[in-house]
N, C-alpha and C. Protein backbone atom coordinates (compact mmCIF):
# COMPACT_ATOMS: atom_id res chain seq x y z
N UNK A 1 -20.66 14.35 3.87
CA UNK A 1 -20.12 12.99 3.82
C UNK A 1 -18.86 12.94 2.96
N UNK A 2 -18.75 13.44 1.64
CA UNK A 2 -17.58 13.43 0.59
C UNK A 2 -16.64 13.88 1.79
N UNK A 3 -17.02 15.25 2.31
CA UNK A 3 -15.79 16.02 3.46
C UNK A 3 -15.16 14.98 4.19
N UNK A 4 -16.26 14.12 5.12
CA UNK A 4 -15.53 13.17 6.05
C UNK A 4 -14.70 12.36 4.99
N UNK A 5 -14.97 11.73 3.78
CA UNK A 5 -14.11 10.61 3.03
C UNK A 5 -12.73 11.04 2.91
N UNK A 6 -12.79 12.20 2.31
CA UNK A 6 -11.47 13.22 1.63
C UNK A 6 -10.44 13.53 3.14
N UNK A 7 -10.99 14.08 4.18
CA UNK A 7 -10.19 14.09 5.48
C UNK A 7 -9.64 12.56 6.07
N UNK A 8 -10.50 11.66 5.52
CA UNK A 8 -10.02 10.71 6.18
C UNK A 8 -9.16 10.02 5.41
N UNK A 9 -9.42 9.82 3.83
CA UNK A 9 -8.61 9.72 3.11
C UNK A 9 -6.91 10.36 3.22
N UNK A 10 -7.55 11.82 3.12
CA UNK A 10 -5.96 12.32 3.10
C UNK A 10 -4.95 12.26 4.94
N UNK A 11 -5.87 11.80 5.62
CA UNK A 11 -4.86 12.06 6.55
C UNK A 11 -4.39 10.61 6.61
N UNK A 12 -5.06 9.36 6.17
CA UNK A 12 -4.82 7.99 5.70
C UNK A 12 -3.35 8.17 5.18
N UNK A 13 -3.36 8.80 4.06
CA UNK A 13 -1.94 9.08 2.94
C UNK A 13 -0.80 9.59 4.02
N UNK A 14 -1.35 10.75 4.96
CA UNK A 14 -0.52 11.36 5.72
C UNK A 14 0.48 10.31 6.85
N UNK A 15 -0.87 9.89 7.62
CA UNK A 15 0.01 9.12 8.34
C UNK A 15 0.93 7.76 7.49
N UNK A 16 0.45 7.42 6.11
CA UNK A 16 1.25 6.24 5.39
C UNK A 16 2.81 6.73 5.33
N UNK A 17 2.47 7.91 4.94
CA UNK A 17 4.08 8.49 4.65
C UNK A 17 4.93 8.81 5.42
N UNK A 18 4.18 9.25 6.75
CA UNK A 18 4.98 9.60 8.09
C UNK A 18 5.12 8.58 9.22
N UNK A 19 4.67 7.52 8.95
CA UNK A 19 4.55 6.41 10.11
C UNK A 19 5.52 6.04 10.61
N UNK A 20 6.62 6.33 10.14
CA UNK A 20 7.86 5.51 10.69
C UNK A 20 9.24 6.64 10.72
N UNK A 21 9.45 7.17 11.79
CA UNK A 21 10.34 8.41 11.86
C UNK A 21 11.78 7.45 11.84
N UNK A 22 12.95 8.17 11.36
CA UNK A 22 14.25 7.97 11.00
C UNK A 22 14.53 7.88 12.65
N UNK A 23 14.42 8.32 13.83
CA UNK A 23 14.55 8.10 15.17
C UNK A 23 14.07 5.95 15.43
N UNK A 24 12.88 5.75 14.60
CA UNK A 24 12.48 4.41 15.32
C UNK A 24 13.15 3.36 14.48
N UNK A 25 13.58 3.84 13.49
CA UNK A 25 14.67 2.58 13.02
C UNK A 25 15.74 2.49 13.31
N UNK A 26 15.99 0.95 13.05
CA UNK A 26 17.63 0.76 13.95
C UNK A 26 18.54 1.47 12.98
N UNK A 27 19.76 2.15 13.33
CA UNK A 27 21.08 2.76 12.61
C UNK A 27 21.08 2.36 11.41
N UNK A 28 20.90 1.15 11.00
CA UNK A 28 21.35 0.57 9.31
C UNK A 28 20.68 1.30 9.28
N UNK A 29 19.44 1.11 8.81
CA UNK A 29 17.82 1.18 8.25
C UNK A 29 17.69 2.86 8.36
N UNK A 30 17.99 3.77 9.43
CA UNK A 30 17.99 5.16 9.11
C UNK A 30 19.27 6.24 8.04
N UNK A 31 20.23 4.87 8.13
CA UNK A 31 21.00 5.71 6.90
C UNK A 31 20.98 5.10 6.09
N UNK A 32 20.74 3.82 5.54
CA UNK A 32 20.39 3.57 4.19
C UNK A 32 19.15 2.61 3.80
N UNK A 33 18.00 3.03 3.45
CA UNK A 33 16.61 2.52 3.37
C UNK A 33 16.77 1.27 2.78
N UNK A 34 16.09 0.32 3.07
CA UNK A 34 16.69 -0.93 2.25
C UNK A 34 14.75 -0.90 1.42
N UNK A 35 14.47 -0.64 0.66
CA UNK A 35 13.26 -0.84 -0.01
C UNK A 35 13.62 -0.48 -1.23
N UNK A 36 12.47 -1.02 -2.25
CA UNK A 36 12.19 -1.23 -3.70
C UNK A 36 11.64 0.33 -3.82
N UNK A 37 11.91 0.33 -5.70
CA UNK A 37 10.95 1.46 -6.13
C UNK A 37 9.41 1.10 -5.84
N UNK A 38 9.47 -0.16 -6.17
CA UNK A 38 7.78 -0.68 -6.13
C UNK A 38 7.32 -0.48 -4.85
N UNK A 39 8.16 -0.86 -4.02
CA UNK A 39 7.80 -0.16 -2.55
C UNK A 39 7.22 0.93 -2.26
N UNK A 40 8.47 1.91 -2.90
CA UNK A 40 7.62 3.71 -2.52
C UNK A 40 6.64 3.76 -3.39
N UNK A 41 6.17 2.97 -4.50
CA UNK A 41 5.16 3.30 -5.43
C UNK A 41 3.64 3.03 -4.70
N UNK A 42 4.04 1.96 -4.06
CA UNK A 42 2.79 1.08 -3.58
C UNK A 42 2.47 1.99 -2.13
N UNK A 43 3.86 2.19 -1.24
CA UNK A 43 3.31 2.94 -0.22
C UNK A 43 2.52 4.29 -0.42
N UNK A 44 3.55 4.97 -1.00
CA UNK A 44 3.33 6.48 -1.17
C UNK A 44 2.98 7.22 -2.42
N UNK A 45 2.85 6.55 -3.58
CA UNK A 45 2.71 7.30 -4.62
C UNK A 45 1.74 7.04 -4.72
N UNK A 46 0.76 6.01 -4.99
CA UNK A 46 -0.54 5.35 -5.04
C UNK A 46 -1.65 5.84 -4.04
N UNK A 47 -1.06 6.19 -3.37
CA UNK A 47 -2.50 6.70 -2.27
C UNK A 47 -2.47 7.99 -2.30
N UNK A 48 -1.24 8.54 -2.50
CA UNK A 48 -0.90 10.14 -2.27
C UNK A 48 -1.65 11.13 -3.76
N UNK A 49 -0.92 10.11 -4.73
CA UNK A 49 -1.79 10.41 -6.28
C UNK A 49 -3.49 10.07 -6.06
N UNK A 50 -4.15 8.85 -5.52
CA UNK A 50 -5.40 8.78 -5.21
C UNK A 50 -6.20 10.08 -4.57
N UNK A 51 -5.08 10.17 -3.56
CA UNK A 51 -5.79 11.45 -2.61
C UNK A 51 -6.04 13.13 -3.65
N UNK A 52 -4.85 12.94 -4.55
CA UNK A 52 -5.40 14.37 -5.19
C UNK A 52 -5.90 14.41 -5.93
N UNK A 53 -6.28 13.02 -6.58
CA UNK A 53 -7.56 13.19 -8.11
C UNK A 53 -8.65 13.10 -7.60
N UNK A 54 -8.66 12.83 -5.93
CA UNK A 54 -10.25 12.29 -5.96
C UNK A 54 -10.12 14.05 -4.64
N UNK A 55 -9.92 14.91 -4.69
CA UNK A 55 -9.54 16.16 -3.94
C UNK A 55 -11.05 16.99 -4.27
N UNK A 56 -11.60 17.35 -3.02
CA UNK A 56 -12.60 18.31 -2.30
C UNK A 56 -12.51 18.49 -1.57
N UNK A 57 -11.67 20.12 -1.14
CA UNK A 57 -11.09 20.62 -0.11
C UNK A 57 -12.17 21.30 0.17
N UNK A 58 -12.36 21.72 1.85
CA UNK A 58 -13.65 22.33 2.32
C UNK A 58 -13.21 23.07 3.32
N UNK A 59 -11.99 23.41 3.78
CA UNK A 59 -11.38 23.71 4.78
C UNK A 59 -10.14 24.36 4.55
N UNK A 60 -9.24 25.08 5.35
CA UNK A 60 -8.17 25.02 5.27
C UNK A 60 -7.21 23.96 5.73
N UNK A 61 -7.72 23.18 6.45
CA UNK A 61 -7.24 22.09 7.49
C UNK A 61 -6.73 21.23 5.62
N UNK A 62 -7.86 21.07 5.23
CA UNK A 62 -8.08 19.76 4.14
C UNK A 62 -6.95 20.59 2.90
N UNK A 63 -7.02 21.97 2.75
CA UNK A 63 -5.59 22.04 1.78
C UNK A 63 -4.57 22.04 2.50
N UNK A 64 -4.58 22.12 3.59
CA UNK A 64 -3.10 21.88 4.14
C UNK A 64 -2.58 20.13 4.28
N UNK A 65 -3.88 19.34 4.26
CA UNK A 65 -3.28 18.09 4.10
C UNK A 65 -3.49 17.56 2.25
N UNK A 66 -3.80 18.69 1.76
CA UNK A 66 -2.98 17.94 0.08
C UNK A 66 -1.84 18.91 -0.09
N UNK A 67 -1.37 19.64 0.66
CA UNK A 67 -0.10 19.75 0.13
C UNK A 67 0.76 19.38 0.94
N UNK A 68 -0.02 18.83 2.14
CA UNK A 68 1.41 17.40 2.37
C UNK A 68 1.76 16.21 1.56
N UNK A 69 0.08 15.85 1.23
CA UNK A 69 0.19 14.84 0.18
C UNK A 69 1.30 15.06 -1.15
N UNK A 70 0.99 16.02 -1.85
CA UNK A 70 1.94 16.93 -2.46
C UNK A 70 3.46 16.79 -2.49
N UNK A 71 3.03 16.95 -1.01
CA UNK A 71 5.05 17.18 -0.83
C UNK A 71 5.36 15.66 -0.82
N UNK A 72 4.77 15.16 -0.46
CA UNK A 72 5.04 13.41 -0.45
C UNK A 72 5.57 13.00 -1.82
N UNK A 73 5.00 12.97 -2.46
CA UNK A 73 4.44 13.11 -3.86
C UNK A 73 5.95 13.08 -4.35
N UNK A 74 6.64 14.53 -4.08
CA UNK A 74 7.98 15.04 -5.01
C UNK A 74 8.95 14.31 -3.56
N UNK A 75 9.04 14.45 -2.06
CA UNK A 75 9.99 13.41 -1.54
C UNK A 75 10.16 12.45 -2.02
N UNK A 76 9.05 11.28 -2.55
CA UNK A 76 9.08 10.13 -2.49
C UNK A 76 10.01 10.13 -3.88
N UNK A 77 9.56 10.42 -5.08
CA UNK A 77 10.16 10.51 -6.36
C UNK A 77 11.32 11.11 -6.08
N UNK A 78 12.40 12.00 -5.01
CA UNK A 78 13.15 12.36 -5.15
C UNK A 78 14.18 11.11 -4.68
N UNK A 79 13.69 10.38 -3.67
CA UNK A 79 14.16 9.06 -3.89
C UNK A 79 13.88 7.86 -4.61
N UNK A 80 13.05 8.19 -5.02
CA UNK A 80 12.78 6.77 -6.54
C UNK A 80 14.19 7.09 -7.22
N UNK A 81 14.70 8.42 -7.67
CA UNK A 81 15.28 8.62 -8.47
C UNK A 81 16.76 8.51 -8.50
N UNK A 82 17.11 8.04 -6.75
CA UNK A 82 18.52 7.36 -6.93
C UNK A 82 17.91 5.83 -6.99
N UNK A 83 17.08 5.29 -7.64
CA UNK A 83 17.13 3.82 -7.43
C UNK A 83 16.08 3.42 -5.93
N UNK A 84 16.39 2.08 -6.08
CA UNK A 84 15.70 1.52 -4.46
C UNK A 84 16.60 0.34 -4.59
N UNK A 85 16.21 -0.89 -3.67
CA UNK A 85 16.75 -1.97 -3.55
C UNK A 85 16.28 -3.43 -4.36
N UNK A 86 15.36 -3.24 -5.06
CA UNK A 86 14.62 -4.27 -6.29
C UNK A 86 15.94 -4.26 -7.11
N UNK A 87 15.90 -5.57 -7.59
CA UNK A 87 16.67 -6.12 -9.14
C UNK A 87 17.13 -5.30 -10.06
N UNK A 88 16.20 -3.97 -10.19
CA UNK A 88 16.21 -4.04 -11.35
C UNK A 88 16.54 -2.25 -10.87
N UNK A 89 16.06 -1.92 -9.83
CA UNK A 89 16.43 -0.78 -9.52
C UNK A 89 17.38 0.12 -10.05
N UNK A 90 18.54 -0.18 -9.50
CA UNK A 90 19.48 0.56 -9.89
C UNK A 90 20.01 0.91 -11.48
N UNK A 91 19.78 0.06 -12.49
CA UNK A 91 19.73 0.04 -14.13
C UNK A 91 18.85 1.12 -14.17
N UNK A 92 17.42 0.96 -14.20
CA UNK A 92 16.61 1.94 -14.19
C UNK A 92 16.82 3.47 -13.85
N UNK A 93 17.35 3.40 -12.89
CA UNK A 93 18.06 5.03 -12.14
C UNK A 93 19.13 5.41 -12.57
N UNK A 94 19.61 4.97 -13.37
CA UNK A 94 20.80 5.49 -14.52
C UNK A 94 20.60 5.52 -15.68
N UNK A 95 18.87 5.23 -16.11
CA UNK A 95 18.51 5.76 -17.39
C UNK A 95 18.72 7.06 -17.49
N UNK A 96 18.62 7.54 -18.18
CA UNK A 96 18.72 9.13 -18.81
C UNK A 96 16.81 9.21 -18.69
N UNK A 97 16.22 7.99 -19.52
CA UNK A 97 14.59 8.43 -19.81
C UNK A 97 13.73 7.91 -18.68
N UNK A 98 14.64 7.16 -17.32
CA UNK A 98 13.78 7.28 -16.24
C UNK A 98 13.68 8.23 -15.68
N UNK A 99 15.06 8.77 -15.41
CA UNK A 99 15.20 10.34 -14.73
C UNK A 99 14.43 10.89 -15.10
N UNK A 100 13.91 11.60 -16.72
CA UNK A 100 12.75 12.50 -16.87
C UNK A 100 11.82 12.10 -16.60
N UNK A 101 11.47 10.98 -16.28
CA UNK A 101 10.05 10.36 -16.00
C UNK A 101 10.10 10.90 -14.63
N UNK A 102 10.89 11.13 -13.68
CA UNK A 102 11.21 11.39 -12.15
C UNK A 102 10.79 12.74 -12.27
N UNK A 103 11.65 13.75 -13.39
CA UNK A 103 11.20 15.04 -13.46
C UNK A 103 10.18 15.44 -13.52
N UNK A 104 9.37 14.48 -14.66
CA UNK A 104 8.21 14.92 -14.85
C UNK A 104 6.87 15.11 -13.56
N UNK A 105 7.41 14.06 -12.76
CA UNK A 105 6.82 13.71 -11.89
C UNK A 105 6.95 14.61 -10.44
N UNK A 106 8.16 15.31 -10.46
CA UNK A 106 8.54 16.10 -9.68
C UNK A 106 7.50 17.35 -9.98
N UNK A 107 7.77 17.70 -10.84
CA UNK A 107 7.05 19.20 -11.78
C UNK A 107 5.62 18.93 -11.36
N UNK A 108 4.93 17.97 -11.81
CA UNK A 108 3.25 17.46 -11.43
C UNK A 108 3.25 17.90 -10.07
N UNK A 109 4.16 17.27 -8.66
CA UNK A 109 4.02 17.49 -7.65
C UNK A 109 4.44 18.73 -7.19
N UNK A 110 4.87 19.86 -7.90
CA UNK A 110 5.19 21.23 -7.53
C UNK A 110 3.92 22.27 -8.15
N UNK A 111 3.52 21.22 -9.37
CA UNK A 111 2.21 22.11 -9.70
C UNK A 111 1.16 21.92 -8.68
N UNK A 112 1.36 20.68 -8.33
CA UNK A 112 -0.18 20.45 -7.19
C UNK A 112 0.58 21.18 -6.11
N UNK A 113 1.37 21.87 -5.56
CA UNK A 113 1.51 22.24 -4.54
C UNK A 113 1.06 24.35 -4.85
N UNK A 114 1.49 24.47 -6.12
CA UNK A 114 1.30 25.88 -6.22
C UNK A 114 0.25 26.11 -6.13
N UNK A 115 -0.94 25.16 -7.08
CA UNK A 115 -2.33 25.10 -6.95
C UNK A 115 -2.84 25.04 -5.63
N UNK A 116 -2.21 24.39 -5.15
CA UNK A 116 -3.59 24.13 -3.59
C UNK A 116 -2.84 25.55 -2.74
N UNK A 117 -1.78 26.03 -2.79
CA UNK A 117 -1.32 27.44 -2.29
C UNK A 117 -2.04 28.42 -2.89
N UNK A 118 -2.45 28.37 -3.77
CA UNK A 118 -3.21 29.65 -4.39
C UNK A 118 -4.88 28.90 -4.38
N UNK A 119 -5.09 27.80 -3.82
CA UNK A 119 -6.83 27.29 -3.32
C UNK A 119 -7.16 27.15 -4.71
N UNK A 120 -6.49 26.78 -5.53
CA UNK A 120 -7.29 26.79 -7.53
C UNK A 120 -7.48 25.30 -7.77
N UNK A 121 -8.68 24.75 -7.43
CA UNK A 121 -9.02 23.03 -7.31
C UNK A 121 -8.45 22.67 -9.07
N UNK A 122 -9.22 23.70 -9.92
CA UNK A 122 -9.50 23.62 -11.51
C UNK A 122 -7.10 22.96 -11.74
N UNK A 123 -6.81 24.00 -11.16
CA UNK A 123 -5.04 23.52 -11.33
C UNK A 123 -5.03 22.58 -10.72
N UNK A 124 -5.42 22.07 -9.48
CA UNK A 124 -5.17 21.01 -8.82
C UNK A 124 -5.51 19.78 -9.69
N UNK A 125 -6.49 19.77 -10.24
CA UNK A 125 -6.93 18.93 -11.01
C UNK A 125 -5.77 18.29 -12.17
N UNK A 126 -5.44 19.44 -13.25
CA UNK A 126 -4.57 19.70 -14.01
C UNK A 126 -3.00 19.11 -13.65
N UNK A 127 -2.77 19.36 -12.60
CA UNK A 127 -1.33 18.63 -11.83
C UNK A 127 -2.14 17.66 -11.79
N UNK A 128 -2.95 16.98 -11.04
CA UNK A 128 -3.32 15.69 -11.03
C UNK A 128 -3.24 14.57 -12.17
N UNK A 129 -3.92 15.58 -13.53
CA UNK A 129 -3.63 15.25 -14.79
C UNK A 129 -2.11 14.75 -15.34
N UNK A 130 -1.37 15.76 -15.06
CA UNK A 130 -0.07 15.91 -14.97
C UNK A 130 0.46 14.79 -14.69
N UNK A 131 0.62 14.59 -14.01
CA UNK A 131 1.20 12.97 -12.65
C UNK A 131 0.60 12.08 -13.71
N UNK A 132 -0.47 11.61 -14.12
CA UNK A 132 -1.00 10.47 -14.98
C UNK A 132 0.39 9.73 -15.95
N UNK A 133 0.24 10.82 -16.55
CA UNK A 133 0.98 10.18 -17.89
C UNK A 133 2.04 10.01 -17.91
N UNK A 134 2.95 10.85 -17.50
CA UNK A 134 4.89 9.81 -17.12
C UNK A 134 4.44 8.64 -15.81
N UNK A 135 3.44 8.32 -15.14
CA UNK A 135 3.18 7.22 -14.27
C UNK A 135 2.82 6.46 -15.51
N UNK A 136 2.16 6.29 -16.19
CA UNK A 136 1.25 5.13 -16.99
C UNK A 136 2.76 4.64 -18.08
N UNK A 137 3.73 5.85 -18.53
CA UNK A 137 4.66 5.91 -19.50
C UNK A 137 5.69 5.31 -18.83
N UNK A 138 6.23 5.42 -17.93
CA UNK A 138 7.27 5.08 -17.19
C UNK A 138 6.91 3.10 -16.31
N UNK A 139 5.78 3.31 -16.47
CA UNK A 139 5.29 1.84 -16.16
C UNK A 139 5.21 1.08 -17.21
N UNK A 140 5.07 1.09 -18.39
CA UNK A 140 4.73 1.08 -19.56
C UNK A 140 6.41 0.70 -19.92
N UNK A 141 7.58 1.27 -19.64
CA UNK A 141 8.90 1.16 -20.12
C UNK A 141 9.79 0.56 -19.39
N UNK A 142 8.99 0.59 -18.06
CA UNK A 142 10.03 -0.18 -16.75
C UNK A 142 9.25 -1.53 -16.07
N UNK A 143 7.82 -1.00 -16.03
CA UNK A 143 7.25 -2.38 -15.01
C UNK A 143 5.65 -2.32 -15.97
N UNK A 144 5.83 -2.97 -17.14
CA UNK A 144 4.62 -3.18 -17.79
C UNK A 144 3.89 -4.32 -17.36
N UNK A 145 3.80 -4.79 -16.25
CA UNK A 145 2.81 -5.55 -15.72
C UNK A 145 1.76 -4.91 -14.66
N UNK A 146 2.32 -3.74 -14.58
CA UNK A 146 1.13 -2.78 -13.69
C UNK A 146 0.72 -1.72 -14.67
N UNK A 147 1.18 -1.87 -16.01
CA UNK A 147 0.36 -0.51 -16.84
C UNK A 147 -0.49 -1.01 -16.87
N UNK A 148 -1.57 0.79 -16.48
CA UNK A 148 -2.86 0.50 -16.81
C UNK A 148 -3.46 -0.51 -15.24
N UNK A 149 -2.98 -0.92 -14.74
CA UNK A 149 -3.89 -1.36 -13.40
C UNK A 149 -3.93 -0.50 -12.41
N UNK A 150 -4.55 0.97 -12.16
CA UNK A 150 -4.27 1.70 -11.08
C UNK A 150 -5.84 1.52 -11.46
C-alpha cells in the first residue's frame, strides 16, 4: 500500500511539473513565463520536496521518478532565481542572500539526485534534510507569512 501512495504521489509531482509543454502555450507565454516565485513554490517545490521526504522507493521505476522529482527541484529554483512576476520578485532576485538561498537549494537538489543514483535512501533522506532549512530561512527573510506552515 505505502508502494501504491509513493508511485502515485510521485508521478502526481511528475505530471504537476510537466503538464504544460512550451509547444501548448501561446508565443508570449513560451518565451517569457508570466508567474510568481510563489507560483513555482506552490506548484513545484511543495509537492516535489513532499515527494522526497515522504520517499520509499521499491522499484527502479519509483527511483527514476524521484530523480525527476529531483531534477524539478533544481529547474524550478534555477528559475526562482532570476525572479518571477510577483511585486516583490524581482528585489528579491538581486539579493546577494536570496541567491544563496537558491544555491543552497540547488546543492540539496543535486544531493538528492546523487543519492537516488547510487539507490542510498539514508542520503536521500539527508538532501531531503538539506532542502528544509534555506526553505524555512529564506521564507523566514522574504515571505514570513508561510514560515513554518508547510
Amino acid at each position: 500500500m505505502k508502494h501504491l501512495i509513493l508511485t502515485a504521489a510521485l508521478l502526481g509531482s511528475s505530471f504537476a511539473v510537466c503538464a504544460v509543454e512550451p509547444d501548448d502555450l501561446p508565443a508570449s507565454a513560451a518565451t517569457e513565463a508570466e508567474t510568481t516565485i510563489m507560483e513555482m513554490m506552490v506548484v513545484t517545490v511543495t509537492s516535489a520536496s513532499d515527494t522526497l521526504w515522504g520517499a520509499d522507493p521499491q522499484s527502479d521505476t519509483d527511483w527514476l521518478l524521484l530523480d525527476d522529482t529531483a531534477k524539478s527541484i533544481i529547474d524550478v529554483f534555477e528559475k526562482i532565481r532570476n525572479g518571477g512576476d510577483g511585486p516583490n520578485d524581482a528585489a528579491w532576485a538581486s539579493e546577494a542572500k536570496f541567491q544563496e538561498y537558491i544555491d543552497e537549494e540547488i546543492g540539496a537538489g543535486e544531493a538528492a539526485r546523487a543519492a537516488i543514483a547510487a539507490k542510498d535512501l539514508d542520503a536521500l533522506f539527508a538532501a531531503g534534510d538539506s532542502l528544509y532549512s534555506p526553505c524555512e530561512n529564506c521564507h523566514i527573510d522574504y515571505n514570513p507569512g508561510v514560515a513554518g506552515e508547510q
